[in-house]
C-alpha atoms as a PDB file:
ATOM      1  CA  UNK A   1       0.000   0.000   0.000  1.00  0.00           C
ATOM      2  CA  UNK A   2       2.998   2.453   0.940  1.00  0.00           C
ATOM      3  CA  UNK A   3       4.022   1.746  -2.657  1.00  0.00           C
ATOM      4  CA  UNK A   4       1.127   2.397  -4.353  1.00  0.00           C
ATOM      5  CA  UNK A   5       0.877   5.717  -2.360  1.00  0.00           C
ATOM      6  CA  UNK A   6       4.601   6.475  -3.185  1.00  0.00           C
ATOM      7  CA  UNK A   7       4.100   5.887  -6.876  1.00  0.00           C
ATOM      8  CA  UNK A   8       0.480   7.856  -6.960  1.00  0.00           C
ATOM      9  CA  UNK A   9       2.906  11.097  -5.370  1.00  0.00           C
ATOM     10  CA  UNK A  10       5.828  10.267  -7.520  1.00  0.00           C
ATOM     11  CA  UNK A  11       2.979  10.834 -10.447  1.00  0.00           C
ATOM     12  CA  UNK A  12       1.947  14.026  -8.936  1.00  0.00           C
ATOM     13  CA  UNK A  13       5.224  15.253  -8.815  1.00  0.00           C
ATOM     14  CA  UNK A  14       6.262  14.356 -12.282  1.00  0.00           C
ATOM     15  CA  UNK A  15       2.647  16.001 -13.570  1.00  0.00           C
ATOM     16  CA  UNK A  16       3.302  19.261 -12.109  1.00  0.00           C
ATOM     17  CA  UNK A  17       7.446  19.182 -13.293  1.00  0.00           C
ATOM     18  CA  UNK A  18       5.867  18.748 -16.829  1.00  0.00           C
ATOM     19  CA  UNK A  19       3.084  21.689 -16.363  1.00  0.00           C
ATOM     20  CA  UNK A  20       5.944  23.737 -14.772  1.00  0.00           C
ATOM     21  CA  UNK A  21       8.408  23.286 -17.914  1.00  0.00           C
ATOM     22  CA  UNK A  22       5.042  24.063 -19.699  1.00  0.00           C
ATOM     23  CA  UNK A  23       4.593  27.173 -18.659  1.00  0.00           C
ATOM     24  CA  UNK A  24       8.189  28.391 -18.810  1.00  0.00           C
ATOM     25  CA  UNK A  25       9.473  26.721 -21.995  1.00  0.00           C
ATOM     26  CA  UNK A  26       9.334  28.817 -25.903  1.00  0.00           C
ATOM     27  CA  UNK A  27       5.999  28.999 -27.264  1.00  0.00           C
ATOM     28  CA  UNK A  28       8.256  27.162 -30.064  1.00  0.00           C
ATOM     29  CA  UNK A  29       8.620  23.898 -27.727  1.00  0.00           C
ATOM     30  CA  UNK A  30       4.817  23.813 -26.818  1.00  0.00           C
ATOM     31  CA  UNK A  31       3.957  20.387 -25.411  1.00  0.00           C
ATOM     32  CA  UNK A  32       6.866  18.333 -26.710  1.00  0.00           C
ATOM     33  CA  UNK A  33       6.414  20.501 -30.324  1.00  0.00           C
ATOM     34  CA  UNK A  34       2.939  18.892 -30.984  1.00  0.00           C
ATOM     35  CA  UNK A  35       1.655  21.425 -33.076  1.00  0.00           C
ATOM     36  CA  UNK A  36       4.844  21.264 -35.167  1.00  0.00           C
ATOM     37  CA  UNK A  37       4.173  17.634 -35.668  1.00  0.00           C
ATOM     38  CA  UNK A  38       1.183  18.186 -36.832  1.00  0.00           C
ATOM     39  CA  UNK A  39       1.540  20.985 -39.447  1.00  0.00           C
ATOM     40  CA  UNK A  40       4.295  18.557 -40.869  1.00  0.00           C
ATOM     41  CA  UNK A  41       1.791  15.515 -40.555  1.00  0.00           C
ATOM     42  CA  UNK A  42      -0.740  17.893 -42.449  1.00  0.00           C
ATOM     43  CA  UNK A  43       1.976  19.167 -44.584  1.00  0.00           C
ATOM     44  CA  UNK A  44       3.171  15.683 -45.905  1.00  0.00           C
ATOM     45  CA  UNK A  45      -0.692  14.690 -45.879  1.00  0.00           C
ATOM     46  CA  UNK A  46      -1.937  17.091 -48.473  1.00  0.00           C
ATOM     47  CA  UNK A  47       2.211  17.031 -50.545  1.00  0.00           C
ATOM     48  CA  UNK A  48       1.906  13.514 -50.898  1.00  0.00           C
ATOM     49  CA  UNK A  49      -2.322  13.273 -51.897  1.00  0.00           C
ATOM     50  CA  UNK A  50      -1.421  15.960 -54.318  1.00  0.00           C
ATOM     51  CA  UNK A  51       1.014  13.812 -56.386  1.00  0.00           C
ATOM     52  CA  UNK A  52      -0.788  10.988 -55.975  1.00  0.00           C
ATOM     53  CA  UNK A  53      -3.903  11.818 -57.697  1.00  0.00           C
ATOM     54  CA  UNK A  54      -4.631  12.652 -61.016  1.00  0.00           C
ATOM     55  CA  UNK A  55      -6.657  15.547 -61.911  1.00  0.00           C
ATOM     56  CA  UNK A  56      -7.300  16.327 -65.752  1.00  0.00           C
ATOM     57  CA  UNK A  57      -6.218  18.522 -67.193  1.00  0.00           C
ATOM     58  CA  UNK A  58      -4.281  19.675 -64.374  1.00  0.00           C
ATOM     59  CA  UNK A  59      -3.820  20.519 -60.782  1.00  0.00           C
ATOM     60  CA  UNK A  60      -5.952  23.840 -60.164  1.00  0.00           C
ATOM     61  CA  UNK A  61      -7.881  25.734 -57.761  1.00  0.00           C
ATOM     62  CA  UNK A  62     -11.247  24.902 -59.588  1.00  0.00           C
ATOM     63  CA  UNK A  63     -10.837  21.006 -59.119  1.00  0.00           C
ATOM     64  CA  UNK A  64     -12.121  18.963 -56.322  1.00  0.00           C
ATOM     65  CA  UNK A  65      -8.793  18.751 -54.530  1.00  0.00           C
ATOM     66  CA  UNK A  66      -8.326  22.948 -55.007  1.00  0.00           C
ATOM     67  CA  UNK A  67     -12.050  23.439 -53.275  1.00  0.00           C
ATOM     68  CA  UNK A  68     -10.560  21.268 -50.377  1.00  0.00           C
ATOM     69  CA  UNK A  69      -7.228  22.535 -50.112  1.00  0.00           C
ATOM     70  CA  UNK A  70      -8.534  26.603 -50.879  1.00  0.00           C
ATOM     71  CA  UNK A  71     -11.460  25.845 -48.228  1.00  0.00           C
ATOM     72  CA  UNK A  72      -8.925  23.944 -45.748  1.00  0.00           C
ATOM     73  CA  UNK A  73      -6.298  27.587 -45.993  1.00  0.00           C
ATOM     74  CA  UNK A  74      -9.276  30.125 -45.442  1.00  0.00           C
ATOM     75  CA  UNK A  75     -10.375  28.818 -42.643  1.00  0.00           C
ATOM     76  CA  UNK A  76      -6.954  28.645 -41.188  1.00  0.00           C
ATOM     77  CA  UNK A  77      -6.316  32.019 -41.930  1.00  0.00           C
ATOM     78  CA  UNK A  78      -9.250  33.292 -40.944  1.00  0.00           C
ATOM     79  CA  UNK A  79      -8.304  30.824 -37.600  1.00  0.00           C
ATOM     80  CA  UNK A  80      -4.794  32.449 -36.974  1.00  0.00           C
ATOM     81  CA  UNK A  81      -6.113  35.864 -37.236  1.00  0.00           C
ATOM     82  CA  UNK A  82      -7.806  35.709 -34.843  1.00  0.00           C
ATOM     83  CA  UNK A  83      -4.465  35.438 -32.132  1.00  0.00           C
ATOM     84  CA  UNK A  84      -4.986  39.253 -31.554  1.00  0.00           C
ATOM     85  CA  UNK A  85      -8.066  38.650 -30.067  1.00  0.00           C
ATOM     86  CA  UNK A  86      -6.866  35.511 -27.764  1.00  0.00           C
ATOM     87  CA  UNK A  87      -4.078  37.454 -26.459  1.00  0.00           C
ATOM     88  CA  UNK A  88      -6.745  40.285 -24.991  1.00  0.00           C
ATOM     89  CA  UNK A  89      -8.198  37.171 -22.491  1.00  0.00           C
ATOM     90  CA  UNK A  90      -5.847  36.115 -21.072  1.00  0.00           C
ATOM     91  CA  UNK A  91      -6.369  32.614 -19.100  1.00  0.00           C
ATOM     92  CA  UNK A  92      -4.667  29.072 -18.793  1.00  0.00           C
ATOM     93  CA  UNK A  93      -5.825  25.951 -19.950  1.00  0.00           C
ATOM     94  CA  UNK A  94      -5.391  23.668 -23.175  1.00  0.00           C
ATOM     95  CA  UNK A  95      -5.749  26.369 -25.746  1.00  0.00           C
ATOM     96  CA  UNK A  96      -3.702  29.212 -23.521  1.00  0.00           C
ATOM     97  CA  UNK A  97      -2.237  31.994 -25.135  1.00  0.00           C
ATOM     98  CA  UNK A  98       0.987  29.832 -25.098  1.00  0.00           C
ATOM     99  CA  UNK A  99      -0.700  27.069 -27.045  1.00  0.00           C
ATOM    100  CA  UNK A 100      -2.648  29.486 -29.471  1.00  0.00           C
ATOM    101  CA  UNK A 101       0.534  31.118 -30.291  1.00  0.00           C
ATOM    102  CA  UNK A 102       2.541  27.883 -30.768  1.00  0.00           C
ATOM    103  CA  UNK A 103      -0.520  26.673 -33.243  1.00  0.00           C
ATOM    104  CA  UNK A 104      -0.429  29.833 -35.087  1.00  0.00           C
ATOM    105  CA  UNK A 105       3.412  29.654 -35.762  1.00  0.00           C
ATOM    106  CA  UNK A 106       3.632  26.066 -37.084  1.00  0.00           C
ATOM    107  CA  UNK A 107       0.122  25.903 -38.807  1.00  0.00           C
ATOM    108  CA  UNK A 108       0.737  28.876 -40.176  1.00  0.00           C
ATOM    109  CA  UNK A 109       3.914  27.842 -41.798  1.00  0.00           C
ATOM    110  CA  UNK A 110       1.975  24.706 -43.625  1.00  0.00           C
ATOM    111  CA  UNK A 111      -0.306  27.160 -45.138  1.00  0.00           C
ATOM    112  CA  UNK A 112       2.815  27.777 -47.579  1.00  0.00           C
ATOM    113  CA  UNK A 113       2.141  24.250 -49.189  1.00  0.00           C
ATOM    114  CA  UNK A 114      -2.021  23.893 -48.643  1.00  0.00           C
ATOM    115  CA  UNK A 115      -2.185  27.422 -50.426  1.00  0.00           C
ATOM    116  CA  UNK A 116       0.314  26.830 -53.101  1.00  0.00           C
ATOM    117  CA  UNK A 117      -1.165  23.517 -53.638  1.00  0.00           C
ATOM    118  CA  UNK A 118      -3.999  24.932 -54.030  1.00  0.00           C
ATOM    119  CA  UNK A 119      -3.162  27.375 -56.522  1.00  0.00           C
ATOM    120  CA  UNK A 120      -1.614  24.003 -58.743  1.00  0.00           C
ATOM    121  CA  UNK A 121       1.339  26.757 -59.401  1.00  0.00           C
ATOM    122  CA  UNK A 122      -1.323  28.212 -61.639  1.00  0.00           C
ATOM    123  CA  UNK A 123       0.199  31.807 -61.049  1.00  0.00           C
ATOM    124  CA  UNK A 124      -0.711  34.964 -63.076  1.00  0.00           C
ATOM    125  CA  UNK A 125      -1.994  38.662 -62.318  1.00  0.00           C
ATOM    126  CA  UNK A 126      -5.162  38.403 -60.513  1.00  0.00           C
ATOM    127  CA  UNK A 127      -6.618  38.948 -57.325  1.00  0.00           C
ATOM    128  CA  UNK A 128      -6.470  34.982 -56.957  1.00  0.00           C
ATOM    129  CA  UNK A 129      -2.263  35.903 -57.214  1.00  0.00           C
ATOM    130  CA  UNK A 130      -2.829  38.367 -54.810  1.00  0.00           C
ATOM    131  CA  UNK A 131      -4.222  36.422 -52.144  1.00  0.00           C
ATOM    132  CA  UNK A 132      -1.410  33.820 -52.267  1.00  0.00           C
ATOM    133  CA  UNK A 133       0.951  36.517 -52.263  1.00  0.00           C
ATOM    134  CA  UNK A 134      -0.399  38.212 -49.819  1.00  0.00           C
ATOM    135  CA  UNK A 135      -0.257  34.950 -47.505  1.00  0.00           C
ATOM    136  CA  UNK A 136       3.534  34.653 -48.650  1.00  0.00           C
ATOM    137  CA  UNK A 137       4.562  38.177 -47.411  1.00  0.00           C
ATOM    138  CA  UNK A 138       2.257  37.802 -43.791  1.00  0.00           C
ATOM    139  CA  UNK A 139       4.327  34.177 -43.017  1.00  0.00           C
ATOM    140  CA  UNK A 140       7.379  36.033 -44.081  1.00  0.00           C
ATOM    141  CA  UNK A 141       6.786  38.749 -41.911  1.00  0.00           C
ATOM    142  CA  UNK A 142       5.970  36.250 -39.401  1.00  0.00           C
ATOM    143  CA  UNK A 143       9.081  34.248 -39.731  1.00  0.00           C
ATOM    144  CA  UNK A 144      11.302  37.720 -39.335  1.00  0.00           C
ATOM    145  CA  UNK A 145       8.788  38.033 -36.155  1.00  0.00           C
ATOM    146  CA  UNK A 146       9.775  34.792 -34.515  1.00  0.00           C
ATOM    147  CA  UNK A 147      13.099  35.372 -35.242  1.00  0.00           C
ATOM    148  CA  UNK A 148      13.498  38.395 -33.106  1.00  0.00           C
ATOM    149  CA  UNK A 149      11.605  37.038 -30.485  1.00  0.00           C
ATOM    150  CA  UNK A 150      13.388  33.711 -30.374  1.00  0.00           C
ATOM    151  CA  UNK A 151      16.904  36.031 -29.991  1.00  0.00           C
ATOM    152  CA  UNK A 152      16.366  39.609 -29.213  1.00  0.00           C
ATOM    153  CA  UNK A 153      14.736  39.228 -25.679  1.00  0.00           C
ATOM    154  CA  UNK A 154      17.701  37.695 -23.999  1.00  0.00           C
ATOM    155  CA  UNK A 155      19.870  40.894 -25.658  1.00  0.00           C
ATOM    156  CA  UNK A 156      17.484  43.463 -24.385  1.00  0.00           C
ATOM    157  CA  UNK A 157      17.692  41.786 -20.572  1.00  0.00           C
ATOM    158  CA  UNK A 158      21.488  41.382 -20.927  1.00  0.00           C
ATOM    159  CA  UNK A 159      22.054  45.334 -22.024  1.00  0.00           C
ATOM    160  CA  UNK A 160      19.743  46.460 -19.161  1.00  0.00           C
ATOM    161  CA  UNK A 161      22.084  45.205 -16.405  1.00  0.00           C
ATOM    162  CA  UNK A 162      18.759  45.250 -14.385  1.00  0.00           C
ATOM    163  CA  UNK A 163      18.006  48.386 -14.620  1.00  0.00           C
ATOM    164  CA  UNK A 164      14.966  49.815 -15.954  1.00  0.00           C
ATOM    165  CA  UNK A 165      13.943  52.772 -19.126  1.00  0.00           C
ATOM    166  CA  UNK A 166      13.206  55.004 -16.596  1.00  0.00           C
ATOM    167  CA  UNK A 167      16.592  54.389 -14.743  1.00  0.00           C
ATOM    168  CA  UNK A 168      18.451  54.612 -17.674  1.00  0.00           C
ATOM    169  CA  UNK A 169      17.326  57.936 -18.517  1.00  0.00           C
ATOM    170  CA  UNK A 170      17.864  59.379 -14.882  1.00  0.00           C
ATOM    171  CA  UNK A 171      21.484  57.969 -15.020  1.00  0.00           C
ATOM    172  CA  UNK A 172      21.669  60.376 -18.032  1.00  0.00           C
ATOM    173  CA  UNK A 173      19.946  63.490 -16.284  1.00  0.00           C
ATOM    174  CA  UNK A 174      22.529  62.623 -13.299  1.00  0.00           C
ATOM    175  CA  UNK A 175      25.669  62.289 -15.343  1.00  0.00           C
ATOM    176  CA  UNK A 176      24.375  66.069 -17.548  1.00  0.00           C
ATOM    177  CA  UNK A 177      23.773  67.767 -14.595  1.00  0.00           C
ATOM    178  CA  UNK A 178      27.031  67.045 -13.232  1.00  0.00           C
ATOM    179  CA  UNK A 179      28.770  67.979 -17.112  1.00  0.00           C
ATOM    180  CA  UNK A 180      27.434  71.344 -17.153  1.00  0.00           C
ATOM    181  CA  UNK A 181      28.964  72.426 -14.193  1.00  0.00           C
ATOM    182  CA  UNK A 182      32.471  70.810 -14.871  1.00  0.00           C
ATOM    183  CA  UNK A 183      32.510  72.224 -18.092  1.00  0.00           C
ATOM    184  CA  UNK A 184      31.992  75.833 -17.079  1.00  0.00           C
ATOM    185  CA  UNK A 185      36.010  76.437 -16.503  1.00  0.00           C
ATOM    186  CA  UNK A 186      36.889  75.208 -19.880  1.00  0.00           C
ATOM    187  CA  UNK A 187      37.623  77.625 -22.890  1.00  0.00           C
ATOM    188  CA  UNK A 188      34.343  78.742 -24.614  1.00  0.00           C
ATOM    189  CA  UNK A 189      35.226  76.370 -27.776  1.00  0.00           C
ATOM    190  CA  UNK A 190      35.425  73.527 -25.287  1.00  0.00           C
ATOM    191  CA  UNK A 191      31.959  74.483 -23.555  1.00  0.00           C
ATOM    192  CA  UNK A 192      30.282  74.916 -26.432  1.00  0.00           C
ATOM    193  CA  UNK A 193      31.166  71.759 -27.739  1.00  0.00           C
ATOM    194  CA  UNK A 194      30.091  69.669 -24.383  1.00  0.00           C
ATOM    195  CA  UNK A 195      26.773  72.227 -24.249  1.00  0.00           C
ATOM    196  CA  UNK A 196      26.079  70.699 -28.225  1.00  0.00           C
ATOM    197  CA  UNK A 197      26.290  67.468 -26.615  1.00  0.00           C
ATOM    198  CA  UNK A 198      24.258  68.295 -23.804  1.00  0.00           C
ATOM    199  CA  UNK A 199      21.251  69.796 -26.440  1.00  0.00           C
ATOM    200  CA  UNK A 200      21.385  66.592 -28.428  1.00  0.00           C
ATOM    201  CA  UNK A 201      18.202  64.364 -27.727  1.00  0.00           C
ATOM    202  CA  UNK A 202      18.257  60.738 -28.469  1.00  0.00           C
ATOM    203  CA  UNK A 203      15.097  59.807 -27.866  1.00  0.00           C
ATOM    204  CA  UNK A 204      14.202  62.303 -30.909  1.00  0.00           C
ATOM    205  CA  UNK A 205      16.982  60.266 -33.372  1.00  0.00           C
ATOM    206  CA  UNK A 206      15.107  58.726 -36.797  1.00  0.00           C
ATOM    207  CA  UNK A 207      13.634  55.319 -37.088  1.00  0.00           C
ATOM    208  CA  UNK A 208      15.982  54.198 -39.625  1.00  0.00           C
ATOM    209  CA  UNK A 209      18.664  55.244 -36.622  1.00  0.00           C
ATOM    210  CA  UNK A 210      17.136  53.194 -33.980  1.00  0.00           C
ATOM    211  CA  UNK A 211      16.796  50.372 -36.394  1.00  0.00           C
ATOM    212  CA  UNK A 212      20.467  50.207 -37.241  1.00  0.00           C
ATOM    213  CA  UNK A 213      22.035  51.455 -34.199  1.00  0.00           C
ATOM    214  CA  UNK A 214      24.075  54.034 -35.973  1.00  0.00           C
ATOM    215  CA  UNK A 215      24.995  57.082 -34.385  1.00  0.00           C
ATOM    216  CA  UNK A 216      28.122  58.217 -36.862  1.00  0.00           C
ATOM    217  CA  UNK A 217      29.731  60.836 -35.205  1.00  0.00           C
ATOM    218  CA  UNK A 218      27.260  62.377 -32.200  1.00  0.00           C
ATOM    219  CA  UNK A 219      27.804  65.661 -30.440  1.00  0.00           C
ATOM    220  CA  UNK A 220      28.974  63.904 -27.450  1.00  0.00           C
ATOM    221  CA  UNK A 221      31.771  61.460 -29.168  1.00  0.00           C
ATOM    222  CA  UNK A 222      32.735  64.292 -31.455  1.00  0.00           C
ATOM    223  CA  UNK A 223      33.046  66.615 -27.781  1.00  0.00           C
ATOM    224  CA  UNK A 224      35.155  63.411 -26.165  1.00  0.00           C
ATOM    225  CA  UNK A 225      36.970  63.253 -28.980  1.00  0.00           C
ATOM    226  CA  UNK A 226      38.352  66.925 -29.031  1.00  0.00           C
ATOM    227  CA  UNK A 227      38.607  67.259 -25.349  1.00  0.00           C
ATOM    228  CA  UNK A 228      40.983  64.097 -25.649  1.00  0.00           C
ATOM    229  CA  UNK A 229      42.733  65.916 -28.504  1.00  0.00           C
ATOM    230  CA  UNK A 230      43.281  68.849 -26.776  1.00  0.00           C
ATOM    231  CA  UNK A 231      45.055  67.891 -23.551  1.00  0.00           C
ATOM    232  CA  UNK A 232      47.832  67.183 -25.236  1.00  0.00           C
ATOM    233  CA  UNK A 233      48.621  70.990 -25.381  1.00  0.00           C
ATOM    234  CA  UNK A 234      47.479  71.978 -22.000  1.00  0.00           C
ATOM    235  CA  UNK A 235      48.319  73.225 -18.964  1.00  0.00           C
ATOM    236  CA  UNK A 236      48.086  71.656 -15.485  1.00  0.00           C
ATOM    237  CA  UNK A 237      44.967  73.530 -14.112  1.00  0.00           C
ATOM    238  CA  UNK A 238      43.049  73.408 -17.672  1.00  0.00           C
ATOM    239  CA  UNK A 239      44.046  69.442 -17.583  1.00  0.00           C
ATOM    240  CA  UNK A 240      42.709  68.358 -14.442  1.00  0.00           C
ATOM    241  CA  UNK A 241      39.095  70.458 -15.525  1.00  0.00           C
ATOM    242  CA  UNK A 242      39.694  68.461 -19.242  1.00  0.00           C
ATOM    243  CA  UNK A 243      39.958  65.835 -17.693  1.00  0.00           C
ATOM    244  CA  UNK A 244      36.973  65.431 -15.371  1.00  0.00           C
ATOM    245  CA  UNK A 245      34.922  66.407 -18.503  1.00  0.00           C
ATOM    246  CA  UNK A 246      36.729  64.049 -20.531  1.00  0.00           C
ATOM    247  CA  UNK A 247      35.561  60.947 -17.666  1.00  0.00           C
ATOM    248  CA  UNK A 248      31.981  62.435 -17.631  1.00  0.00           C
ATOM    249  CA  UNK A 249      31.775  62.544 -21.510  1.00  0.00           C
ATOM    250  CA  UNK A 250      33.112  58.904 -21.596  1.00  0.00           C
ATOM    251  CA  UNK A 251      30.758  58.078 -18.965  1.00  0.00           C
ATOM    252  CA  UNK A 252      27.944  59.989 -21.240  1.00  0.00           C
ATOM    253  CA  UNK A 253      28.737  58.207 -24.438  1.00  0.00           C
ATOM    254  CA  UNK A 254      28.496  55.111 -22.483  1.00  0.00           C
ATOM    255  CA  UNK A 255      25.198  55.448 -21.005  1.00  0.00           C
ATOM    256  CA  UNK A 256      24.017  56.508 -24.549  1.00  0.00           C
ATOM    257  CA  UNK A 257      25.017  53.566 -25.840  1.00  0.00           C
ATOM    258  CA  UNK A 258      23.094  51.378 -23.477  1.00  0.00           C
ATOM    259  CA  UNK A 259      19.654  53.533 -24.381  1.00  0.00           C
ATOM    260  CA  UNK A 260      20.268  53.730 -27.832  1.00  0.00           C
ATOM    261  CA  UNK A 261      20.703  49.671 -27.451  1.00  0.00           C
ATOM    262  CA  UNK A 262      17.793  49.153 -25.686  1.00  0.00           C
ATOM    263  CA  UNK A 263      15.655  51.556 -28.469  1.00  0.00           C
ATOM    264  CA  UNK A 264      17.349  49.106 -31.339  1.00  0.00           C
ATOM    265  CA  UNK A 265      16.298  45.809 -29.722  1.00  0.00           C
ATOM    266  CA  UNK A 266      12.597  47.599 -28.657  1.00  0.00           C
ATOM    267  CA  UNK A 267      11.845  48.747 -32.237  1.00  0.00           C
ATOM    268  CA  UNK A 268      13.024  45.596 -33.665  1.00  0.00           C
ATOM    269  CA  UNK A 269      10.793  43.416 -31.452  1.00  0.00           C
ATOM    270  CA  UNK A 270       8.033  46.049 -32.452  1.00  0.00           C
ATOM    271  CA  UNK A 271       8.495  47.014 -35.933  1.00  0.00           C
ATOM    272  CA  UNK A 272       7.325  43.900 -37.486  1.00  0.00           C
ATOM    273  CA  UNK A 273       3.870  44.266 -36.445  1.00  0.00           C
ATOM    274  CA  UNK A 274       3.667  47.188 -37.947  1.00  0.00           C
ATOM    275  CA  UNK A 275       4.241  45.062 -41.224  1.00  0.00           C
ATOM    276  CA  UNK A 276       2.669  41.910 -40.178  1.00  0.00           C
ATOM    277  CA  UNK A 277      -1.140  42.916 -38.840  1.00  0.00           C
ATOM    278  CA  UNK A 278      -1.439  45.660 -42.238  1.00  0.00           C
ATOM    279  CA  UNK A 279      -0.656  42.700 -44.251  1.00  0.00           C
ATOM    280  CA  UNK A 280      -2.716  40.366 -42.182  1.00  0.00           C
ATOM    281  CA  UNK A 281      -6.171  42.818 -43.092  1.00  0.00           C
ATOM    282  CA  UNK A 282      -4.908  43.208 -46.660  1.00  0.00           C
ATOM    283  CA  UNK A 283      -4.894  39.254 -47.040  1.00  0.00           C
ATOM    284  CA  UNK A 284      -8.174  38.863 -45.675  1.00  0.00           C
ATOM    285  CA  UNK A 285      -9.858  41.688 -48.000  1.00  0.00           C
ATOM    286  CA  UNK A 286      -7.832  39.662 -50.906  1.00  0.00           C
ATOM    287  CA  UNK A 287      -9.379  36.680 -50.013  1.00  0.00           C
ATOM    288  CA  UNK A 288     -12.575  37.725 -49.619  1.00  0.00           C
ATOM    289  CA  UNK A 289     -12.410  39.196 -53.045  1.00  0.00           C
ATOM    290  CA  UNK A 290     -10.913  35.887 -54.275  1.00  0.00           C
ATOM    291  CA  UNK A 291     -13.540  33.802 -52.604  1.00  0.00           C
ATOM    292  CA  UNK A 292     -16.346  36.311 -53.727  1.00  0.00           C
ATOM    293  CA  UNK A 293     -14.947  35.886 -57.502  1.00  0.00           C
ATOM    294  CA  UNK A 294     -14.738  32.322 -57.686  1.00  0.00           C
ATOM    295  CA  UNK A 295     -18.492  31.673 -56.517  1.00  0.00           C
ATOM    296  CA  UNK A 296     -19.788  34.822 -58.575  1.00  0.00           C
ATOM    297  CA  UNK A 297     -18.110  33.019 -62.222  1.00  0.00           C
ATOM    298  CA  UNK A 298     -18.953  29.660 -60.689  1.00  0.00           C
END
């Protein structure tokens, strides 16, 4: 009996490891990558009944096997749209947000063969066209979106050094305050130089420089950079004031670094949605149109 009450706990204790590692592992690894296995069950499925029947004169969209394989892809795209709206209730269970999103990663990858399939690579310039390339771009996007996720979280923690945006940007504020004041004894070329540096804004930099992390030559590596040059030619007294400006500028550049890092990875794990849900509407207008046109010249 002490058995079968050690073995009914040892059970227990195994069930909630694997609901623990559940809930903490990638979206990616969902349940032992079911939903993976089955887009590639589904995937080989439909791959291999397309070569293995015959339809005359040709594979197309208007045979038997295009009505299954076009009605099989809209409703999982119409399915997988609908993520956004999972995501706003938030609750556990068998189809958690977790599981949802690991079902509309892998299923949505298999709608690259059930759509072109579908089409029987009967590609020209119409809105049928459209609507397959439409799908193409939205799992493309998707694929860029996983990526970034699957990679750029784990950069954004590691260049925080556990400290938050807010923290950040009064490390900043500290290290300007305490700039303006060394930099009052310096020459007025010096000063204006550090008071440039002091003026420029990162937060109000470009996309396209928050994107790519360039900076080129800022006002405050450009102010380092002359103050460094400088002390080669000066005096004792102007050295030691150079020189506490100098360690305040480095000190400057540094911090902006670690913001203008943590804007890159932010925008990158953002940007794509700005791609992703646009095309996402667009492909479900072009279907619409592509399903209306198909049963209007039935």
């Amino acid at each position: 009996m002490a058995s079968l009450f050690k073995s009914a706990g040892e059970r227990r204790a195994q069930s909630r490891e694997r609901r623990h590692a559940a809930e903490h592992g990638s979206f990616l690894e969902y349940a032992g990558y079911r939903w993976l296995k089955i887009a590639v069950f589904i995937s080989v499925f439909f791959l291999t009944v397309y070569l293995l029947v015959d339809v005359e004169p040709r594979h197309n969209g208007g045979s038997w096997l295009g009505y299954t394989l076009g009605t099989i892809g809209a409703g999982l795209i119409v399915w997988l749209a609908l993520l956004g709206i999972r995501k706003r209730r938030a609750n556990p269970g068998n189809w958690s947000v977790k599981a949802w999103t690991s079902a509309h990663v892998y299923l949505g990858l298999s709608l690259v063969v059930i759509g072109t399939l579908h089409t029987g690579f009967q590609l020209g310039w119409n809105v049928h066209t459209l609507a397959w390339a439409l799908m193409v771009l939205v799992i493309a996007s998707g694929i860029y979106g996983i990526s970034v996720y699957s990679m750029l979280p784990e950069k954004l923690s590691e260049n925080r050094r556990e400290m938050t945006r807010e923290q950040m940007v009064e490390s900043l504020s500290a290290i300007d305050r305490q700039l303006e004041a060394a930099a009052l004894p310096l020459a007025r070329e010096d000063t204006d130089m550090v008071i440039a540096a002091l003026e420029h804004d990162v937060f109000k930099e470009g996309l396209w420089q928050r994107l790519t992390g360039r900076r080129g030559r800022a006002p405050t590596r450009r102010a380092l950079e002359h103050i460094s040059t400088k002390r080669a030619y000066a005096d004792d007294a102007d050295d030691a004031a150079q020189q506490k400006v100098r360690t305040l500028l480095g000190r400057r550049s540094a911090q902006l670094d670690q913001i203008r890092k943590h804007m890159r990875y932010k925008a990158l794990l953002e940007i794509w949605l700005y791609v992703h849900v646009p095309l996402t509407i667009a492909l479900l207008a072009a279907l619409a149109a592509h399903i209306l046109s198909v049963f209007y010249y039935w």
